[in-house]
N, C-alpha and C. Protein backbone atom coordinates (compact mmCIF):
# COMPACT_ATOMS: atom_id res chain seq x y z
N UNK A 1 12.80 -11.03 52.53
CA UNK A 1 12.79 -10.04 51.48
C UNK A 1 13.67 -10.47 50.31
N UNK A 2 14.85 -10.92 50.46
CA UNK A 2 15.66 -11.65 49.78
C UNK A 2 15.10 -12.66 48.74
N UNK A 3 14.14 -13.40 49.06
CA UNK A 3 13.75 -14.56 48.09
C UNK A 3 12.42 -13.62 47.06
N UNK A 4 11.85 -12.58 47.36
CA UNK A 4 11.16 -11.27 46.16
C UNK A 4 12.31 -10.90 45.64
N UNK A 5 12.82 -10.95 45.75
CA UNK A 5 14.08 -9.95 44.52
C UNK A 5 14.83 -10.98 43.55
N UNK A 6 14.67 -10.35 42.51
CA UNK A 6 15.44 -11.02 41.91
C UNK A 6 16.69 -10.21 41.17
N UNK A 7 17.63 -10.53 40.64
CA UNK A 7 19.04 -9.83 40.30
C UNK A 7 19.74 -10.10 38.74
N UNK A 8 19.73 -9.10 37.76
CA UNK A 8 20.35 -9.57 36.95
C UNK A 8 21.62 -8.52 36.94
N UNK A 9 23.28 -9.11 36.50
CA UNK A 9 24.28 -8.65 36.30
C UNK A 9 24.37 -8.45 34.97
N UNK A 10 24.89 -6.90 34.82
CA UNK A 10 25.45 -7.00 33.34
C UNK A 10 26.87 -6.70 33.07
N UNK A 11 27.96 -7.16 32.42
CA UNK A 11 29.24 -6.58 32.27
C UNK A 11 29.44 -6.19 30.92
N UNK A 12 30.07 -5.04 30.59
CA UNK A 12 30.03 -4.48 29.78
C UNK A 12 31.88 -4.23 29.39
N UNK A 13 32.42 -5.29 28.52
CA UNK A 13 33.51 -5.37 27.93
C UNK A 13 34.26 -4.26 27.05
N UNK A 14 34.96 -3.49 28.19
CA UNK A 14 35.41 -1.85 27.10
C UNK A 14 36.29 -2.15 26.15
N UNK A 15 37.16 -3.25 26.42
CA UNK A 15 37.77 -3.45 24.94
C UNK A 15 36.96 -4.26 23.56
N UNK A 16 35.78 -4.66 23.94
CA UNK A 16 34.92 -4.62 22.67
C UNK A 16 34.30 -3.40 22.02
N UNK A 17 34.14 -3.33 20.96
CA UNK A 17 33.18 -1.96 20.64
C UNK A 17 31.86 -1.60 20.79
N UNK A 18 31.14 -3.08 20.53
CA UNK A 18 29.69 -2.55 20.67
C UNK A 18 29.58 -2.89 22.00
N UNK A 19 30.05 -3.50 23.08
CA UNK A 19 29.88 -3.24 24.88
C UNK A 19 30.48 -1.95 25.13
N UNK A 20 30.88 -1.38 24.47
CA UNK A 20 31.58 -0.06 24.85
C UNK A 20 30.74 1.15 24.31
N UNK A 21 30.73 0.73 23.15
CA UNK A 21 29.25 2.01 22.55
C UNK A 21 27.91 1.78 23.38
N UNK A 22 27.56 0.72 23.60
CA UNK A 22 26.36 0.43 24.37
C UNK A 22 26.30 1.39 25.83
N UNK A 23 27.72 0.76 26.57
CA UNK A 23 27.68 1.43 27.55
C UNK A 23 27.64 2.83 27.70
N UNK A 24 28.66 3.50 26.77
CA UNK A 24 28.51 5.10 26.50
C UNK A 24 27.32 5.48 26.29
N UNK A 25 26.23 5.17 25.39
CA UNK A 25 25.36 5.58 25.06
C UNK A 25 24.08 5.12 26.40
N UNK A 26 23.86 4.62 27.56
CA UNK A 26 23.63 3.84 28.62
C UNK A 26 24.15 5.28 29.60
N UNK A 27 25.00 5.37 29.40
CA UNK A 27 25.51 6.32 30.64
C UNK A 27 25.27 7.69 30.07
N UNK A 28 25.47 8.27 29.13
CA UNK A 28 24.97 9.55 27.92
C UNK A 28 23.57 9.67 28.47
N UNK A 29 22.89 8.69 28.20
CA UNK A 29 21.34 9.02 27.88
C UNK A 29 21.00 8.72 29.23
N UNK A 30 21.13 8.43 30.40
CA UNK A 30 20.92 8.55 31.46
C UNK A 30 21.09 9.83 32.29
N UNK A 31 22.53 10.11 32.05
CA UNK A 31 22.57 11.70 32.25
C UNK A 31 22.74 11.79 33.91
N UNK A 32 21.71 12.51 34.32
CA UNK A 32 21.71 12.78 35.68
C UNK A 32 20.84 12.16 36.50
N UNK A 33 20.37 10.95 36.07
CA UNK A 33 19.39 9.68 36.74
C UNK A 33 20.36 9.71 37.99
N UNK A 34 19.43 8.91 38.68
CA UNK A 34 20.01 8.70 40.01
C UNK A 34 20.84 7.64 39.91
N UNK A 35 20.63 6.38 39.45
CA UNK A 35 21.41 5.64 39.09
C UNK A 35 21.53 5.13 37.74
N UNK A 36 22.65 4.50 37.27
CA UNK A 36 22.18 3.88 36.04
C UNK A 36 21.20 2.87 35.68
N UNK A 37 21.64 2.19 36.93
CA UNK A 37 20.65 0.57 37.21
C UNK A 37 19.43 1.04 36.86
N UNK A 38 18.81 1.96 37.50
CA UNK A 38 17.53 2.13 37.59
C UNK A 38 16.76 2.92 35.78
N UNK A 39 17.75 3.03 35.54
CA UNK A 39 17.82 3.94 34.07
C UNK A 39 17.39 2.82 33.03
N UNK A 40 18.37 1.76 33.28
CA UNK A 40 18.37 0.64 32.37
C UNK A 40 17.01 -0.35 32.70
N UNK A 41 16.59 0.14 33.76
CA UNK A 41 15.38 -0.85 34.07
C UNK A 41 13.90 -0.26 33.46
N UNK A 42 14.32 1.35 33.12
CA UNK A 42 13.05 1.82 33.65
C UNK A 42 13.27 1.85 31.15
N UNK A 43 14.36 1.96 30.84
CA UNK A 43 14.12 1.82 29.40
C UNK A 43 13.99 0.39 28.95
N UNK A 44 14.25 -0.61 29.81
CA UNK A 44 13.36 -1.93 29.95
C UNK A 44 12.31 -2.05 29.37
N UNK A 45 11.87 -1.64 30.53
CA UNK A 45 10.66 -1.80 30.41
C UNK A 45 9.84 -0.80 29.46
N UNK A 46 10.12 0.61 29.25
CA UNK A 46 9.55 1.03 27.37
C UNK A 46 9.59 0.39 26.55
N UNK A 47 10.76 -0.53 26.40
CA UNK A 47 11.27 -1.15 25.19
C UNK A 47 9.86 -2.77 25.33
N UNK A 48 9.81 -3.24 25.91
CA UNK A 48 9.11 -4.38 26.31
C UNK A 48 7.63 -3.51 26.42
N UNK A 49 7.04 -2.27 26.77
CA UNK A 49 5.93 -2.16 26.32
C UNK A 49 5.50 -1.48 25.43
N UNK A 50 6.41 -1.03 24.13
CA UNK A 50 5.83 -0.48 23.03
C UNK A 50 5.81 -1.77 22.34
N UNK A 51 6.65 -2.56 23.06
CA UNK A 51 7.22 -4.30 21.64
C UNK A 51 5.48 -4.52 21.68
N UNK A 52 4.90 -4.87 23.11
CA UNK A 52 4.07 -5.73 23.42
C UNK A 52 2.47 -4.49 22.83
N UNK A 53 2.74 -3.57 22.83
CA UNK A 53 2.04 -2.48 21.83
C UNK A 53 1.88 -2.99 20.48
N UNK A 54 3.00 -2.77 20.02
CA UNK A 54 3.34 -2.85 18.54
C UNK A 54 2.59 -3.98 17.83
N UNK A 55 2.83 -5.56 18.78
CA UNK A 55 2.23 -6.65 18.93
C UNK A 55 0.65 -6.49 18.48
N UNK A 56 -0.01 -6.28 19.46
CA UNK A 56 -1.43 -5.74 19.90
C UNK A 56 -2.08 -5.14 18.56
N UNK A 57 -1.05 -3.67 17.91
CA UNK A 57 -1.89 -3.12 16.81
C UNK A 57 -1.50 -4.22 15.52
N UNK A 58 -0.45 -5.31 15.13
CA UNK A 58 -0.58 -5.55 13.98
C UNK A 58 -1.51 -6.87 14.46
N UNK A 59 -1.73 -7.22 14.98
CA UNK A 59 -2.80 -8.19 15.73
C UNK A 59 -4.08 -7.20 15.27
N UNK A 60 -4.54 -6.39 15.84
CA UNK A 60 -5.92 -5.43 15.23
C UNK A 60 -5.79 -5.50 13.53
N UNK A 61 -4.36 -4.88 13.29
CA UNK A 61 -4.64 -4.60 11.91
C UNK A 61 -5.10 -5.88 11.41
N UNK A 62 -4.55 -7.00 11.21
CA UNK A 62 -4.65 -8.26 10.66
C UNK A 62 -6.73 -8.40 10.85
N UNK A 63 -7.13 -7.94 12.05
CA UNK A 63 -8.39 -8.68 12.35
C UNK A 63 -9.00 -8.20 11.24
N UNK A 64 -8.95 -6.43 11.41
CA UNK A 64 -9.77 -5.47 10.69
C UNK A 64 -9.43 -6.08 8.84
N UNK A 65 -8.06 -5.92 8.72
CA UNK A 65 -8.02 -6.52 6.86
C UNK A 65 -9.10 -7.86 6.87
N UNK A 66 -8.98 -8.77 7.88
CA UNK A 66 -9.89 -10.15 7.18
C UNK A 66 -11.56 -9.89 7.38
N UNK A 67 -11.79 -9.10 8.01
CA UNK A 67 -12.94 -8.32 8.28
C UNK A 67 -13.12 -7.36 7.17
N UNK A 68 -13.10 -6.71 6.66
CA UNK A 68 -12.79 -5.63 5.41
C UNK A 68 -12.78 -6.88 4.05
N UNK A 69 -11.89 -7.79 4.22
CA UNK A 69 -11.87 -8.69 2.54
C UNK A 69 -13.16 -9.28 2.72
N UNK A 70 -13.85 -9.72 3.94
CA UNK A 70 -15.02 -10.62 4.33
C UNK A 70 -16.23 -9.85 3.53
N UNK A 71 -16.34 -8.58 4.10
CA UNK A 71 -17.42 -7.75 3.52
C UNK A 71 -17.54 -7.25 2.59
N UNK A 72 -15.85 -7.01 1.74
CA UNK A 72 -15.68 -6.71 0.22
C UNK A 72 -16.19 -7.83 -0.12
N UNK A 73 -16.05 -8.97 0.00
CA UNK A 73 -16.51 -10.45 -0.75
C UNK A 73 -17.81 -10.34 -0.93
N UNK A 74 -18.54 -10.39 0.43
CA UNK A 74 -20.08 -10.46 0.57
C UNK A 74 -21.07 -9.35 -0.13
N UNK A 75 -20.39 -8.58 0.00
CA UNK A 75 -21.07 -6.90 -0.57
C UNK A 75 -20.80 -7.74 -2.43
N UNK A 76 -20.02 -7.66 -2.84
CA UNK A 76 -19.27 -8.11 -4.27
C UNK A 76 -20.47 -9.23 -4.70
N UNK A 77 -20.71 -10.49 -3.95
CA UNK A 77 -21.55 -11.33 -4.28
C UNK A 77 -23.10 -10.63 -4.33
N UNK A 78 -23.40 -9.85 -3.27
CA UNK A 78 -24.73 -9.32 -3.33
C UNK A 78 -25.06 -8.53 -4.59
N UNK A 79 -24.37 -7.87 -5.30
CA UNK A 79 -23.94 -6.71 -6.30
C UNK A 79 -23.74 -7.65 -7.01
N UNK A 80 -23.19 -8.86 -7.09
CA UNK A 80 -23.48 -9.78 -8.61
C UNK A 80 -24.41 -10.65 -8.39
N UNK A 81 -25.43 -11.32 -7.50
CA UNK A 81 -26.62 -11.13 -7.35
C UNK A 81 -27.94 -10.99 -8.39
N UNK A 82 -27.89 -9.35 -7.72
CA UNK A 82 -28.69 -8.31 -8.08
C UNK A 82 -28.54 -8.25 -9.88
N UNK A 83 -27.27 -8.11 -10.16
CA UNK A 83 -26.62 -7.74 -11.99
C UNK A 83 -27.51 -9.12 -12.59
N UNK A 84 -27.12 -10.30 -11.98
CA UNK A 84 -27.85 -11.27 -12.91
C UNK A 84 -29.32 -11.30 -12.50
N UNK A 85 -29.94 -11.01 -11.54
CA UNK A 85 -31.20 -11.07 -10.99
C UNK A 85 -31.98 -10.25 -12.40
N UNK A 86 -31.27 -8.90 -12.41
CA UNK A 86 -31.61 -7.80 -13.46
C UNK A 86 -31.62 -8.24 -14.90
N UNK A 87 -30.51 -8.53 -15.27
CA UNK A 87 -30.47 -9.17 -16.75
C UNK A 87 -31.71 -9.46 -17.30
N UNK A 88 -32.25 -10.55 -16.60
CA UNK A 88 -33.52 -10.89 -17.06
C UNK A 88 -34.78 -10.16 -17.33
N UNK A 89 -34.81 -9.17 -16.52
CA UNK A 89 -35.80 -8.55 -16.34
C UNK A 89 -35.88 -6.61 -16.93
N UNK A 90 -34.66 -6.48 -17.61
CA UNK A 90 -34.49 -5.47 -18.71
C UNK A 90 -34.51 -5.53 -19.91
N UNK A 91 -35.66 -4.75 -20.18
CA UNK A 91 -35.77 -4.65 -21.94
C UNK A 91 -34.43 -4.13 -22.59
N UNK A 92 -34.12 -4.48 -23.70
CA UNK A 92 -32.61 -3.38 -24.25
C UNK A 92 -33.53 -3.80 -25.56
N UNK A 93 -33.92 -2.49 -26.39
CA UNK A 93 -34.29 -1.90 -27.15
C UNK A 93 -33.07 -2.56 -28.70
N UNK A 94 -33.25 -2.74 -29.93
CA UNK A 94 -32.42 -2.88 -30.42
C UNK A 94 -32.33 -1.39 -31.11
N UNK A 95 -31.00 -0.75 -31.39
CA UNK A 95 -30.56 0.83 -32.10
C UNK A 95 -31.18 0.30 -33.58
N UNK A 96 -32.24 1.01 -34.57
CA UNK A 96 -32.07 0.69 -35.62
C UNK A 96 -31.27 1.27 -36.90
N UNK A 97 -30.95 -0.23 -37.80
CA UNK A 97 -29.69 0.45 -38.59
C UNK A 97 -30.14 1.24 -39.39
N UNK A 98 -28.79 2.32 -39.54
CA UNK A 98 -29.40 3.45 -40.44
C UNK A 98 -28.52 2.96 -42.40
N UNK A 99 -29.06 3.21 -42.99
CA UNK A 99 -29.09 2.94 -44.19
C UNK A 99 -27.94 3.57 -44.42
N UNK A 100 -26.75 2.32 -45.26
CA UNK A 100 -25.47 3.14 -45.44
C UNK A 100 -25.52 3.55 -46.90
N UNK A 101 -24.96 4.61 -46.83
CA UNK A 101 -24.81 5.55 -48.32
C UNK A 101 -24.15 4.53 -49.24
N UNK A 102 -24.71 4.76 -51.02
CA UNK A 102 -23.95 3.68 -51.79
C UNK A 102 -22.57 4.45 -51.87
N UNK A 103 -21.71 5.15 -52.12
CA UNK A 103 -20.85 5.75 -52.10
C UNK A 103 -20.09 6.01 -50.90
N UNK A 104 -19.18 5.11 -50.69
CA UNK A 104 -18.94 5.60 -49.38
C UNK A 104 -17.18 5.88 -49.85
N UNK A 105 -16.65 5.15 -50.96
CA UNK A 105 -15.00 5.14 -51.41
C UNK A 105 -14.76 6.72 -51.43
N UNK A 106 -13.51 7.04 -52.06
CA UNK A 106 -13.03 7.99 -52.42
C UNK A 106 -13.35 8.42 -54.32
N UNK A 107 -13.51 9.60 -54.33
CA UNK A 107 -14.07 9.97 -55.89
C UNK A 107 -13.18 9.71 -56.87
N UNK A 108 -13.33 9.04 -58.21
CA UNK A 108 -12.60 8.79 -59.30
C UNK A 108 -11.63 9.57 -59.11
N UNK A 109 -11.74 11.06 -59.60
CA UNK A 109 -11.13 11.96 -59.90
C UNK A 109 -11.21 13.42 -59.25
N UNK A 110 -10.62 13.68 -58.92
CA UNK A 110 -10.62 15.49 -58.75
C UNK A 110 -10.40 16.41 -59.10
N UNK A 111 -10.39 17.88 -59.05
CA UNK A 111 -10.09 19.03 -60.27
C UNK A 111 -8.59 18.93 -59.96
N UNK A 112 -8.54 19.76 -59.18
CA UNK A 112 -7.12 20.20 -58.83
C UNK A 112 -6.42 20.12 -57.26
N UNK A 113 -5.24 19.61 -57.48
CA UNK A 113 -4.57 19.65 -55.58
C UNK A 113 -4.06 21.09 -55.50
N UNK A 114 -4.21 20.94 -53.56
CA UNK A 114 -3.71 22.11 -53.65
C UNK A 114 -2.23 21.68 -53.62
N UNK A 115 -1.75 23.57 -53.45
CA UNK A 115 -0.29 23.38 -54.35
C UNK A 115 0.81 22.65 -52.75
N UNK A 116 0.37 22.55 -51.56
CA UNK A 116 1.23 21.92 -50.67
C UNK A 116 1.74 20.44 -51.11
N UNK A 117 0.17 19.76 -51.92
CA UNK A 117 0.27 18.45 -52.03
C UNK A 117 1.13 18.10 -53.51
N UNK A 118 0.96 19.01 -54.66
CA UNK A 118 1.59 18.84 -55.74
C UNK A 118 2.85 18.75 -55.37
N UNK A 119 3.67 19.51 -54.87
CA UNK A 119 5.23 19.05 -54.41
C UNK A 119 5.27 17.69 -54.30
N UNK A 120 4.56 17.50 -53.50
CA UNK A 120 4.52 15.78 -52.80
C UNK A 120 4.56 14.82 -53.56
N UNK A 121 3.33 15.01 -54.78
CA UNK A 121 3.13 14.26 -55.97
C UNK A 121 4.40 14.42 -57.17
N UNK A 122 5.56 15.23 -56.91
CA UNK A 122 6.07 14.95 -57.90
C UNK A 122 7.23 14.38 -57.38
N UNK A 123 7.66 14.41 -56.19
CA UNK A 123 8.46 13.60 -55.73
C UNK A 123 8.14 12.09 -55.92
N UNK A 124 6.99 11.69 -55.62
CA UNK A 124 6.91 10.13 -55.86
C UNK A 124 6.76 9.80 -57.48
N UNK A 125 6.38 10.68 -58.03
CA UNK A 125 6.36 10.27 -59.47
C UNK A 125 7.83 10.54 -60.14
């Protein structure tokens, strides 16, 4: 039975701080477990299968993005395609020009400004 088991020791140094916070927080969050050993084994192993989780989905995510740019590409080429396929084969009408008025400046002269703008005009003059 001896050579199935295997054994790891941990010592936990109280005059350091973070072996000492570790441990407090180790014995805190264990609480009323039966043992600690078994406490520390069993958040082990959460810790090692959300990692190996975590792993797994940015592994998916990665597949799905190069899968997604693949078909944005292909869809994109089909759709420019089609645009030049079309070109050729649409009439575009030309708009015809409309005849511009001979007068198009501002008039020689005018009767009278109104009186907002006369202020205006005598300042610059």
């Amino acid at each position: 039975m001896a050579g199935k088991q295997r054994s790891i020791f941990l010592r936990f140094n109280m005059s350091d701080e973070a072996d000492c916070d570790l441990y407090l927080k180790l014995a805190e969050s264990a609480g009323s477990s039966a043992s600690l050993t078994s406490y520390v084994k069993r958040v082990l192993e959460e810790y090692l299968s959300i990692k190996t989780e975590m792993v797994e989905r940015q592994q998916f995510h990665e597949q799905m993005l190069i899968a997604v740019r693949e078909e944005m590409q292909e869809q994109g080429m089909k759709l420019v395609g089609a645009l030049l396929a079309g070109i050729g084969t649409v009439n575009v009408q030309k708009v015809p020009e409309r005849p511009v008025p001979e007068e198009v400046g501002l008039p020689e002269s005018c009767g009278r400004l109104p009186d907002e703008l006369s202020s205006v005009l005598d300042f610059i003059s």
